[in-house]
Each structure stands twice: as C-alpha cells, then as structure tokens.
Protein backbone atom coordinates (compact mmCIF):
# COMPACT_ATOMS: atom_id res chain seq x y z
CA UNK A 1 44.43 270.33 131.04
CA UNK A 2 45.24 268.79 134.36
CA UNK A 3 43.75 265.82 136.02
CA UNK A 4 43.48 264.48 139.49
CA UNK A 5 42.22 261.37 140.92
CA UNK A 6 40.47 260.86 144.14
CA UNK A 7 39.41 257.78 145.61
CA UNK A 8 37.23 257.23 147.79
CA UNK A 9 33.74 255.02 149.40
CA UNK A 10 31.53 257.40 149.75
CA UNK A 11 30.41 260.96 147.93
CA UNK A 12 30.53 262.91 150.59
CA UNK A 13 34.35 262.43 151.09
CA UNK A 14 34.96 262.49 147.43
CA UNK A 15 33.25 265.73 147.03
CA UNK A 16 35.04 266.73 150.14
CA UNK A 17 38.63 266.41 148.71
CA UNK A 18 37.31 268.12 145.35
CA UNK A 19 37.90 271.60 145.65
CA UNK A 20 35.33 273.82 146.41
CA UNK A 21 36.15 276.20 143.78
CA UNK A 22 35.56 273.22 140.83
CA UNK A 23 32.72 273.06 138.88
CA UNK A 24 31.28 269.60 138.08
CA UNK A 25 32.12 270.26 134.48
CA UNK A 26 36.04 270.45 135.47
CA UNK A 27 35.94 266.92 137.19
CA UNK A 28 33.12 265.01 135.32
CA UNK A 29 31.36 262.00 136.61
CA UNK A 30 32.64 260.38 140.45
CA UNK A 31 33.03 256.53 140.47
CA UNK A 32 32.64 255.71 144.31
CA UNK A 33 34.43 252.52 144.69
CA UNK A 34 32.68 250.08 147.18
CA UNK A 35 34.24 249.46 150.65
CA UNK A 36 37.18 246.99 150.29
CA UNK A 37 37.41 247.21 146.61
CA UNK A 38 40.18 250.40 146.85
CA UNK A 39 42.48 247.98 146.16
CA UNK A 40 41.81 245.94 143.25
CA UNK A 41 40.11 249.36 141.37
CA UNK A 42 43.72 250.96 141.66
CA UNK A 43 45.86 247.62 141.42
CA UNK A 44 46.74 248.30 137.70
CA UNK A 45 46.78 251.94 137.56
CA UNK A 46 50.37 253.10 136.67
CA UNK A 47 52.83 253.92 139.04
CA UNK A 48 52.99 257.62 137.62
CA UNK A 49 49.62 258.30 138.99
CA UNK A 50 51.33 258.18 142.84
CA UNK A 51 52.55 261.01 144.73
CA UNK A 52 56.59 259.91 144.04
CA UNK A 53 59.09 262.01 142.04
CA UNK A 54 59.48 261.34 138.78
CA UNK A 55 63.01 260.10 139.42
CA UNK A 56 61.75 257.25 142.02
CA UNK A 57 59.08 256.55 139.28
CA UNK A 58 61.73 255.90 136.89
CA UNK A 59 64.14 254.08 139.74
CA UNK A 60 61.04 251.62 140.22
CA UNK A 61 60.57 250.90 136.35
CA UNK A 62 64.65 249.60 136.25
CA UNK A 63 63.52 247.87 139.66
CA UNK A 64 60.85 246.28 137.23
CA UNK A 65 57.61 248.07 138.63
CA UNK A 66 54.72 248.90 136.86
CA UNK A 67 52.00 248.77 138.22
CA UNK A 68 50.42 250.14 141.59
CA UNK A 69 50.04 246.14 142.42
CA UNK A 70 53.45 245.30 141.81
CA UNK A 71 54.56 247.77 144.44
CA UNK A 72 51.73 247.26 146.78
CA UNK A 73 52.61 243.08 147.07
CA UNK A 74 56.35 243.92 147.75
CA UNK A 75 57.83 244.58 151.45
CA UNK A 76 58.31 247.73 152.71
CA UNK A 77 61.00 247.21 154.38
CA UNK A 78 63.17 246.99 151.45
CA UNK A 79 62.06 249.85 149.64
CA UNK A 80 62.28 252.02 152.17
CA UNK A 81 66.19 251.18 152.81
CA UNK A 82 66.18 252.27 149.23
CA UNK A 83 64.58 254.91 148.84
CA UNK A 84 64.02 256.53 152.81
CA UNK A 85 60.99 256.02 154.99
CA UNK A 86 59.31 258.70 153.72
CA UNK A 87 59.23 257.42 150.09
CA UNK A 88 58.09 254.13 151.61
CA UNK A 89 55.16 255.06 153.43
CA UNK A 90 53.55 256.83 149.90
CA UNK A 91 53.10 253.31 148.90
C-alpha cells in the first residue's frame, strides 16, 4: 500500500493536491496544519519522507541528518556545493 503526505493550511488546497480519482477511504482523515505551524508539524518527520534519492538520503545520514529539522537549520549554501543546486532547493 502506498502513502503520500500533503501539507497544507487549508482544505481546499489539500483536497486540491489529492487526486481526483482517490476515494476518501484511500487517504483517510486530513490534518490541516494552522498557518505558520508547517514547520514545527514536519520538523521531526524523517528525512525519507522528502522528495531526495535514496542515495542523498543515505549521504545525509553519514553527514549526521535525521531529521527534516536538522536539515532545515543548516545553510544552503553548503549543501548545495555538495550535492548541486537542485538537490538544495528540495530542502
């Protein structure tokens, strides 16, 4: 069974990125985060959950990364010499 997350401050928007073709069985209940909360409701998600390759996942973990925090309070500027400026703006 496959899973997605979306994230988002209002319904609409959720329901929006959803696709049309779901049923509300196949994605179960919405939690609608509050405007300005995005951050700390995803701050200890794992970094798995991004949109990265599986090998930059595992490159971050021997960097010491965990967490979608941990990434979030580091520079971009280093990262991105890295691991390229696309890679860097994912996060």
């Amino acid at each position: 069974m496959a899973c997605s997350v979306t994230i988002a401050t209002t319904r609409e928007y959720c329901c929006s990125r959803i696709r049309p073709t779901c049923s509300r069985r196949e994605f179960g209940s919405l939690l609608i985060v509050p405007r300005g909360e995005i951050v700390r409701a995803v701050e200890k998600l794992r970094l798995s959950l991004l949109r990265l390759s599986p090998k930059i996942v595992d490159d971050l973990r021997v960097l010491r990364f965990q967490t979608i925090a941990e990434l979030a309070n580091t520079p971009r500027a280093p990262l991105a010499l890295r691991f390229g400026p696309e890679q860097a703006r994912k996060y």
